[in-house]
Protein backbone atom coordinates (compact mmCIF):
# COMPACT_ATOMS: atom_id res chain seq x y z
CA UNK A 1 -4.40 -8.00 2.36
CA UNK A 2 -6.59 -5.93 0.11
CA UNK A 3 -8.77 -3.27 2.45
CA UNK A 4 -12.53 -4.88 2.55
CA UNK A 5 -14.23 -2.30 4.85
CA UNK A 6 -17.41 -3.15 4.88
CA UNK A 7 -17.48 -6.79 3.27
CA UNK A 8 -16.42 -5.50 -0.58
CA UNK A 9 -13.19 -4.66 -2.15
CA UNK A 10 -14.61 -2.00 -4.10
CA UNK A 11 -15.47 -2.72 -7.41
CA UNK A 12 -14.39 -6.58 -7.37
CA UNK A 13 -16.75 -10.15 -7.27
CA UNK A 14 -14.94 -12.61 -4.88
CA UNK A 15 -13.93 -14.52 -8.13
CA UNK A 16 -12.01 -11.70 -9.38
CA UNK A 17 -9.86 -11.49 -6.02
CA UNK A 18 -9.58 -15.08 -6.51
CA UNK A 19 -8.24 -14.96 -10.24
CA UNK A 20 -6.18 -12.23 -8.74
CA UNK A 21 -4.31 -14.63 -6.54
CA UNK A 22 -5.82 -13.26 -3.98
CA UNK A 23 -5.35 -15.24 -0.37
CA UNK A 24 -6.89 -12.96 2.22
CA UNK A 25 -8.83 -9.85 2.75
CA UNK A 26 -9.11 -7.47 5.69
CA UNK A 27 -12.92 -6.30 7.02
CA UNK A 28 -13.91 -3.93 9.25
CA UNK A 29 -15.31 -4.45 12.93
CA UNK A 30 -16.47 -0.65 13.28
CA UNK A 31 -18.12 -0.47 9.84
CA UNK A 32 -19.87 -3.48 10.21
CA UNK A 33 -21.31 -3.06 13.50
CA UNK A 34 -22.31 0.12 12.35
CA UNK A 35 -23.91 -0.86 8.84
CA UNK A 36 -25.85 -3.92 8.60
CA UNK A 37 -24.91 -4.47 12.51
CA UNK A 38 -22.79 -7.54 13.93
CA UNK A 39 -26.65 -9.75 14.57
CA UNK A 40 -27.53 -9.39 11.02
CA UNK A 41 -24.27 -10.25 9.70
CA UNK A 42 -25.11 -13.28 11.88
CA UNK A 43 -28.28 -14.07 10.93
CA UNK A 44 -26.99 -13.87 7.41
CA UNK A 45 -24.32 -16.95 8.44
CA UNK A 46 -21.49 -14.72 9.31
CA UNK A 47 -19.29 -12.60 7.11
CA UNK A 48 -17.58 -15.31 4.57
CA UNK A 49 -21.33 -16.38 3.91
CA UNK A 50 -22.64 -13.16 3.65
CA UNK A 51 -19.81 -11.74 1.52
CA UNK A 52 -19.21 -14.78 -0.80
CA UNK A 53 -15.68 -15.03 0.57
CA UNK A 54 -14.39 -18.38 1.54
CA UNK A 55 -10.95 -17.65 1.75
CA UNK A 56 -9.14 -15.92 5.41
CA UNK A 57 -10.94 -12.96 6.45
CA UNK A 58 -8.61 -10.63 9.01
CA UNK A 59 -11.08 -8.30 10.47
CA UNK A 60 -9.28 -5.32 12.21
CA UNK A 61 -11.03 -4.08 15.89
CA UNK A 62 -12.11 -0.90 14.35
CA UNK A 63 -10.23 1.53 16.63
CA UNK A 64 -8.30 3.24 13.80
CA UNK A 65 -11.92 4.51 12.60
CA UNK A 66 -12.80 5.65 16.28
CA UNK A 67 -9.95 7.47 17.02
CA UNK A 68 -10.17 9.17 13.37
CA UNK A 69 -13.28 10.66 15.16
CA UNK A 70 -11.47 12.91 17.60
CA UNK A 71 -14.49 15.33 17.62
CA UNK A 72 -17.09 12.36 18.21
CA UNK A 73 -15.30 9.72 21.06
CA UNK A 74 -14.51 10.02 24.35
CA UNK A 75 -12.30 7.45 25.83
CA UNK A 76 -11.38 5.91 28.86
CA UNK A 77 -9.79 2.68 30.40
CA UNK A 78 -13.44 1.53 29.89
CA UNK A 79 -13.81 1.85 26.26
CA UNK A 80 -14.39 4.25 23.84
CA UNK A 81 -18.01 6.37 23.88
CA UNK A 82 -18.71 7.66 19.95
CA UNK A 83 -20.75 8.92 17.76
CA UNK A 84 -21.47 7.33 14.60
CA UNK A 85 -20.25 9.08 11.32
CA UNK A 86 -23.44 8.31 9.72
CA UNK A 87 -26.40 9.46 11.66
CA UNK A 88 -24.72 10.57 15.27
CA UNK A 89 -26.04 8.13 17.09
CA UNK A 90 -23.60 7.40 20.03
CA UNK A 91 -22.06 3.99 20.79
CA UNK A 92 -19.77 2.69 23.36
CA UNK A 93 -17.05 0.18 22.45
CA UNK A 94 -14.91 -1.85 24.74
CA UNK A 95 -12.09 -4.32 24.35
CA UNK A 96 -14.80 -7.53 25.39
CA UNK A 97 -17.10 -6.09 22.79
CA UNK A 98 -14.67 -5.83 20.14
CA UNK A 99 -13.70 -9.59 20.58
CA UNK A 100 -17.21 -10.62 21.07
CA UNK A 101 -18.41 -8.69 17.78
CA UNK A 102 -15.04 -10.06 16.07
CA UNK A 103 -16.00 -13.90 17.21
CA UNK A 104 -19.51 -13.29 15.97
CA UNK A 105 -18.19 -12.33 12.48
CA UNK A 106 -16.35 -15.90 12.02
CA UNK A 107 -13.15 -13.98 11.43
CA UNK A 108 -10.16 -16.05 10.88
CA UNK A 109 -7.38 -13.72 12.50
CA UNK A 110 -8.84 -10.43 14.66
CA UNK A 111 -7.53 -7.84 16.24
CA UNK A 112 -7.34 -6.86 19.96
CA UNK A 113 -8.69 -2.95 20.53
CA UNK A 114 -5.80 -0.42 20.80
CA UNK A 115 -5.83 2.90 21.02
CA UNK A 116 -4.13 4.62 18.16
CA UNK A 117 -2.55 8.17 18.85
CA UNK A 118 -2.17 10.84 16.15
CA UNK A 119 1.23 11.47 15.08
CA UNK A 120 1.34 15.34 17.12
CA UNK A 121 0.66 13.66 20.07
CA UNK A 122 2.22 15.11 22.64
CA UNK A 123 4.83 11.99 24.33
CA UNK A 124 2.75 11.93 27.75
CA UNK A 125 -0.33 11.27 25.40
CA UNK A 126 1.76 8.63 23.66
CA UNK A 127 2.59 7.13 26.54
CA UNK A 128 -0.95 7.10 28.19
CA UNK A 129 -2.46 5.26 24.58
CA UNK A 130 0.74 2.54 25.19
CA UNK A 131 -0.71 2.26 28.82
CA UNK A 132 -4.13 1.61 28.33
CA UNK A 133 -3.33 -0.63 24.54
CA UNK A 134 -1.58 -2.97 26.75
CA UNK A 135 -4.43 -2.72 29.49
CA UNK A 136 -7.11 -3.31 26.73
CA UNK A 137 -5.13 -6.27 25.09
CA UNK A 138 -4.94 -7.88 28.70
CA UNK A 139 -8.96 -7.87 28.87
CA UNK A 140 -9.17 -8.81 24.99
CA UNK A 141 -6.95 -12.06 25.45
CA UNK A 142 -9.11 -13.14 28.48
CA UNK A 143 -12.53 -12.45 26.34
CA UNK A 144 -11.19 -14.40 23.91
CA UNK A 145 -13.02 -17.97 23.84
CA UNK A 146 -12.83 -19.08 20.24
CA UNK A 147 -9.98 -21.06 19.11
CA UNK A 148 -10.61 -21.24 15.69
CA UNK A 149 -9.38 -17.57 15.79
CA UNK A 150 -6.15 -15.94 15.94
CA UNK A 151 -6.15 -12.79 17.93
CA UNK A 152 -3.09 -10.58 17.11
CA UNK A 153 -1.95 -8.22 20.06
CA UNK A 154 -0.90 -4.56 18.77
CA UNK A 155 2.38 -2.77 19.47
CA UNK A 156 1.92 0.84 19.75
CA UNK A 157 4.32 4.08 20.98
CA UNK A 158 4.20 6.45 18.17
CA UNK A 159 7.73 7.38 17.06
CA UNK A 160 9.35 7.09 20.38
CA UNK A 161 11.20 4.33 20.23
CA UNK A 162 11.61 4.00 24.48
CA UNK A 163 7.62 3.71 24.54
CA UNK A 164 8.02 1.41 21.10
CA UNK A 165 10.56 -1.34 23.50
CA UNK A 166 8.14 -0.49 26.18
CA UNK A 167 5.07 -1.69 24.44
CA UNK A 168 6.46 -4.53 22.53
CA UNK A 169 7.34 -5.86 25.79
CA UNK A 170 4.50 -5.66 27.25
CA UNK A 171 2.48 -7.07 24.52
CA UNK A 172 4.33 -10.36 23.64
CA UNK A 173 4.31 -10.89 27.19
CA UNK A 174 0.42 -11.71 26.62
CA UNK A 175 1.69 -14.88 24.32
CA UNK A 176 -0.20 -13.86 21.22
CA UNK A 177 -0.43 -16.16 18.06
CA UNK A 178 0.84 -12.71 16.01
CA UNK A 179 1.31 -9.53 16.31
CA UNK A 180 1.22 -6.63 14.83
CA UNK A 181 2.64 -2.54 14.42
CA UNK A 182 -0.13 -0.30 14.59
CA UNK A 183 0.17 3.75 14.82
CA UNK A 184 2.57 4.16 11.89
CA UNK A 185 2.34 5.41 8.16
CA UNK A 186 -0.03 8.28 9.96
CA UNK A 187 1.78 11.25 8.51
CA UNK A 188 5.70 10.87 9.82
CA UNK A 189 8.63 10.51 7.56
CA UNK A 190 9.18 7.20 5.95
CA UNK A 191 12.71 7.58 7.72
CA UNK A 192 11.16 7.54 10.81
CA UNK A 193 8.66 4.65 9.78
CA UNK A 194 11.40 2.89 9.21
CA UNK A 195 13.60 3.48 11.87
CA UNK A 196 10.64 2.62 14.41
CA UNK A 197 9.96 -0.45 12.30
CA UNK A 198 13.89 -1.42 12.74
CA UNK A 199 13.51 -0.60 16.62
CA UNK A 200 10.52 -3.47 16.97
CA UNK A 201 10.57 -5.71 14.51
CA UNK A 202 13.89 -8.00 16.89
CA UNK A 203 11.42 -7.41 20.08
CA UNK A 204 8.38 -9.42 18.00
CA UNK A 205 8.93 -13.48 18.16
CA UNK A 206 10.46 -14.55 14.94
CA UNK A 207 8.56 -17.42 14.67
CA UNK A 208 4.99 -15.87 14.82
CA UNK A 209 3.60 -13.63 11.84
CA UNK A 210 4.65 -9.57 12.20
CA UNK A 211 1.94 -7.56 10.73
CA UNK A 212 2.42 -3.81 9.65
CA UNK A 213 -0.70 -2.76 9.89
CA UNK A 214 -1.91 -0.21 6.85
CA UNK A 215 0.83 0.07 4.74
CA UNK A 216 0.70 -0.90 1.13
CA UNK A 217 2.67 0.72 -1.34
CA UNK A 218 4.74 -1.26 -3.41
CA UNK A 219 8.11 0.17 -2.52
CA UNK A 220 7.15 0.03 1.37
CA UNK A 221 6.37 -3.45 0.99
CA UNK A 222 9.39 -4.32 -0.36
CA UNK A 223 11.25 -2.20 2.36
CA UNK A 224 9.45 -3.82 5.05
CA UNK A 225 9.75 -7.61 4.14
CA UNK A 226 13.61 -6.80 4.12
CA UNK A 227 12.66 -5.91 7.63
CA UNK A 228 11.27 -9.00 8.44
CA UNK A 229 7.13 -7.74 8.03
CA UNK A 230 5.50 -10.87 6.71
CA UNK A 231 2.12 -9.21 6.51
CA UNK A 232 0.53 -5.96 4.92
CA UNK A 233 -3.03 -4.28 4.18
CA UNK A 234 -3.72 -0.88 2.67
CA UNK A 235 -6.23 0.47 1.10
CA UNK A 236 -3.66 2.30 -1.29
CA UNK A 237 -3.86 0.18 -4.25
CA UNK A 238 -7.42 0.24 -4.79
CA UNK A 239 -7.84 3.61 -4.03
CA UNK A 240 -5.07 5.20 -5.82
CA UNK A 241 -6.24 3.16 -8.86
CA UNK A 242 -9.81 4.57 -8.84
CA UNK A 243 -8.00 7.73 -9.32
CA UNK A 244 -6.14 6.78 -12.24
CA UNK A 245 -2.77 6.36 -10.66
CA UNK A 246 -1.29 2.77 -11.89
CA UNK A 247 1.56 0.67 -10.76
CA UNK A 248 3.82 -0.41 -13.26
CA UNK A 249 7.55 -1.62 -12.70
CA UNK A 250 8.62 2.34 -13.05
CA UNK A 251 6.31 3.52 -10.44
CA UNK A 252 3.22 5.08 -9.97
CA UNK A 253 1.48 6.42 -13.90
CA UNK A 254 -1.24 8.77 -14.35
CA UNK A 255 -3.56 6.58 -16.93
CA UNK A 256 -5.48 10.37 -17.32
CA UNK A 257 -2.45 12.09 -19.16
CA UNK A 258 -3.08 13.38 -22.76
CA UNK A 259 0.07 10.71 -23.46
CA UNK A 260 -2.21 7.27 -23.10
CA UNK A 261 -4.18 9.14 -25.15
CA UNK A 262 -2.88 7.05 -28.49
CA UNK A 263 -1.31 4.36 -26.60
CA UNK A 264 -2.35 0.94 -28.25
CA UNK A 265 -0.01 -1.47 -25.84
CA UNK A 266 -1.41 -2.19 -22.28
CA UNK A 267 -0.98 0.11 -19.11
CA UNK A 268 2.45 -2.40 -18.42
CA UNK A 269 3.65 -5.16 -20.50
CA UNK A 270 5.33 -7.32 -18.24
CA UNK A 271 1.69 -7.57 -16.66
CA UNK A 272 -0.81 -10.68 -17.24
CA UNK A 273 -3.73 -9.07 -15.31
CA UNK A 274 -6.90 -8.84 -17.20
CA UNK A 275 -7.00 -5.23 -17.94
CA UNK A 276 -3.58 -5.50 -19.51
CA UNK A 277 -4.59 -8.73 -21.38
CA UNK A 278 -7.68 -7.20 -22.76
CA UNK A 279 -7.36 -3.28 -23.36
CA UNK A 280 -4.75 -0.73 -24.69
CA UNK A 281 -3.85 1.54 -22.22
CA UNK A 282 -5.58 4.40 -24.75
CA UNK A 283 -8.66 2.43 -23.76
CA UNK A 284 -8.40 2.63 -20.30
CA UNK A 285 -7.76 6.68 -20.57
CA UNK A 286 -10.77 6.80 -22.90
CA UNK A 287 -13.21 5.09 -19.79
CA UNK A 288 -11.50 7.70 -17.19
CA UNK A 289 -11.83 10.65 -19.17
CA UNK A 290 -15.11 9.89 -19.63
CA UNK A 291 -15.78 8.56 -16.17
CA UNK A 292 -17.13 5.45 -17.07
CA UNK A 293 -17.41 3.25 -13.86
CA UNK A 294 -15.63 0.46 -16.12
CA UNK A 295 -12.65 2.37 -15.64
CA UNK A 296 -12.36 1.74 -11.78
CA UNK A 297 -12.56 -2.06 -12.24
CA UNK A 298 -10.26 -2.41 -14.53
CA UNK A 299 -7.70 0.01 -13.04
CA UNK A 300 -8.56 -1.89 -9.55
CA UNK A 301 -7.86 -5.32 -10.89
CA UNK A 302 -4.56 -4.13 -12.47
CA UNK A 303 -3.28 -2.53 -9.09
CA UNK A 304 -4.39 -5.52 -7.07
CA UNK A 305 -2.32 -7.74 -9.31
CA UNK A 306 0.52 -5.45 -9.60
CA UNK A 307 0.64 -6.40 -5.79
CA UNK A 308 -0.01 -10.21 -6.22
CA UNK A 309 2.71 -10.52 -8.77
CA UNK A 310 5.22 -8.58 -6.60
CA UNK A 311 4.65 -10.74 -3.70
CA UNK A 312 4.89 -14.10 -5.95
CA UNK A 313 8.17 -12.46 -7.36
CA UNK A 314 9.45 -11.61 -3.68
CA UNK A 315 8.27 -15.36 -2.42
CA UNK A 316 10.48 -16.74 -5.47
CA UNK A 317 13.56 -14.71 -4.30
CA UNK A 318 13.16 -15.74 -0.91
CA UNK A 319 13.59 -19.06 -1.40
CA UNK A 320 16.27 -18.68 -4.22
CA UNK A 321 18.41 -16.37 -1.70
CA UNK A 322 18.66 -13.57 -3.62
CA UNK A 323 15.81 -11.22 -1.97
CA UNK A 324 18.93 -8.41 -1.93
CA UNK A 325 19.14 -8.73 -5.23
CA UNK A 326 15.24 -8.37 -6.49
CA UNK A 327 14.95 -5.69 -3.60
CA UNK A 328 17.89 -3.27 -5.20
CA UNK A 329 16.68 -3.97 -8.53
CA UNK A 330 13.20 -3.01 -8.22
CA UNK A 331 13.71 -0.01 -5.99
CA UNK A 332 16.33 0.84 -8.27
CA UNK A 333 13.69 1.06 -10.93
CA UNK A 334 10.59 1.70 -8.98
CA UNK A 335 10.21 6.04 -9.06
CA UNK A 336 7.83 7.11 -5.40
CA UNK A 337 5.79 9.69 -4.77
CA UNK A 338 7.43 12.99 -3.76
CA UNK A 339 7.87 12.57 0.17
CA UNK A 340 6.34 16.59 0.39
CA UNK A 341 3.39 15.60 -1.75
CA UNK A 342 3.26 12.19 0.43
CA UNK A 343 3.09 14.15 3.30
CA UNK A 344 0.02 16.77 2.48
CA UNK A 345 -1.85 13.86 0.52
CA UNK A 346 -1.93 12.07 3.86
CA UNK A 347 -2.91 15.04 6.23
CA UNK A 348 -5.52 16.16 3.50
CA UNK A 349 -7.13 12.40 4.15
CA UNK A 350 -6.68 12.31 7.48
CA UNK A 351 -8.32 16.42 7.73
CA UNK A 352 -11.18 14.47 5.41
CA UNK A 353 -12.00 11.39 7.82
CA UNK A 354 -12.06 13.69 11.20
CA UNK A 355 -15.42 15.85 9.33
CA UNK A 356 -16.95 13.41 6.87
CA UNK A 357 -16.65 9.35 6.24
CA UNK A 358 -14.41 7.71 7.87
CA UNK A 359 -13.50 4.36 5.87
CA UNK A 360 -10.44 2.90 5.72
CA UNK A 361 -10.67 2.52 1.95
CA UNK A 362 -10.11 5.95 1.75
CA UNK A 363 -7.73 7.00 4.44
């Protein structure tokens, strides 16, 4: 699910996601209360008709924003008290708002409100956020009125994998239509991302969607559909690409460096994407150096079906029974980010959203 925050992936018309391939986008509760406000989103005919969107909309409950804020909320088994990044007013969010706002929205699948602990959390904090997720979840499946909606319940615990079986547990006990691991890809190793994700995934019901909520790189996808995730969103790919970082089958390329300089074949030739259809990759480094806003689109729609492709490729393999075989080959292939320069990216974002804007397209 490509990150919509506030009713936009940025840069793109609908009809581009749609040429794209794709299927479903991911909005923002917290955003969208705050800026236009849930009644005028309303007024407006909810938020497919006032996007242009009339594919699935997930809208998440906006508590991954909040408790970014840690100098601006207060929180209790009430709700959460904050102040708004923009202008400071403060505003109060609880888990029968948060459905209410989502139902209001006309989002397809939504989110129950969860509290989301930071990754230095001490393990009685931990604990306490697992406590009062699985509290809030009990008063957001009651709200819940709207059938037309699936509301996904939230697995939290941090790296502790006790408070992981704990919470998992207690959540599916609530008979959700999905579900979904929240509090991870926050700053801890990918070997313990993984190894938490390997602790939960057999506690979820196989037969109801698993959603790993805000992770998106290519090679974690792949790593977590071997793990039995069926669904993803990040902000990554668009946001890395208006940065000049492009996927192609190697990994990660820096369309800024002097090399693309010359280069008259597209930014990856086993791509059909527009950009690499239409323009040299020399072309492309020409609109970045000179910071033409061209250059985000283009590297935006190339990212975003980088992603569409991969997931057509790994739906293919699926069904031919040889997903073991695609998944060696392309991580085989596929070169990551440094796991150190991983690591201070993501507390330099994080350091970013607790002071200025906090919007999940760029965390």
């Amino acid at each position: 699910m490509p990150v919509a925050s506030q009713g936009t992936v940025k840069t793109l018309i609908p009809e581009e996601l749609k040429d794209l391939d794709v299927s479903i986008v991911l909005s923002n509760t917290y955003h969208l209360y705050l800026r236009p406000g849930i009644e005028a989103v309303v007024r407006l005919g909810g938020l497919h008709k006032f996007m242009a969107w009339d594919g699935p909309i997930l809208t998440d409950s906006g508590g991954y924003q909040v408790f970014s804020l840690a100098r601006l909320r207060k929180v209790t088994d009430g709700g959460v008290t904050f102040r708004s990044h923009i202008d400071g007013s403060e505003h109060r969010l609880s888990p029968e708002s948060v459905i209410e706002f989502q139902e209001k929205l006309g989002a397809d699948i939504i989110m129950t409100l969860d509290e989301c602990p930071p990754p230095d959390a001490s393990l009685s904090a931990v604990r306490e956020a697992v406590e009062r997720t699985t509290f809030w979840a009990e008063r957001c499946r009651k709200r819940h009125k709207d059938r037309n909606q699936m509301l996904f319940g939230i697995v939290q615990g941090g790296t502790s994998l006790q408070l992981r079986r704990e919470s998992a547990k207690a959540i599916t006990s609530l008979d959700f239509p999905g579900y979904a691991i929240g509090g991870l890809s926050l700053g801890e190793t990918k070997n313990l991302t993984w190894e938490t994700v390997d602790e939960t995934v057999p506690l979820l019901p196989a037969d109801k969607p698993r959603y790993l909520m805000g992770v998106g790189s290519p090679e974690d996808i792949i790593e977590g559909i071997g793990r039995g995730i069926d669904l993803f969103d990040s902000a990554l790919p668009t946001r890395v690409a208006r940065n000049g970082a492009l996927f192609t089958a190697e990994g990660r390329q820096n369309i800024r460096k002097a090399a693309y300089k010359i280069r008259k074949g597209p930014i990856d030739v086993g791509c059909n994407c527009y950009t690499c259809r239409t323009f040299s990759a020399a072309y492309v480094h020409h609109l970045f150096k000179c910071e033409e806003l061209l250059a985000y689109r283009l590297a935006t729609i190339h990212n975003l079906r980088f992603i569409t492709r991969l997931m057509q490729q790994v739906h293919l393999a699926i069904e031919q029974g040889t997903f073991a075989d695609f998944k060696s080959d392309f991580l085989g292939r596929y070169r990551v980010t440094d796991e150190e320069t991983r690591l201070a990216q993501k507390r330099k974002r994080q350091g970013n959203d607790q002071h200025t804007h906090v919007d999940k397209d760029d965390s």
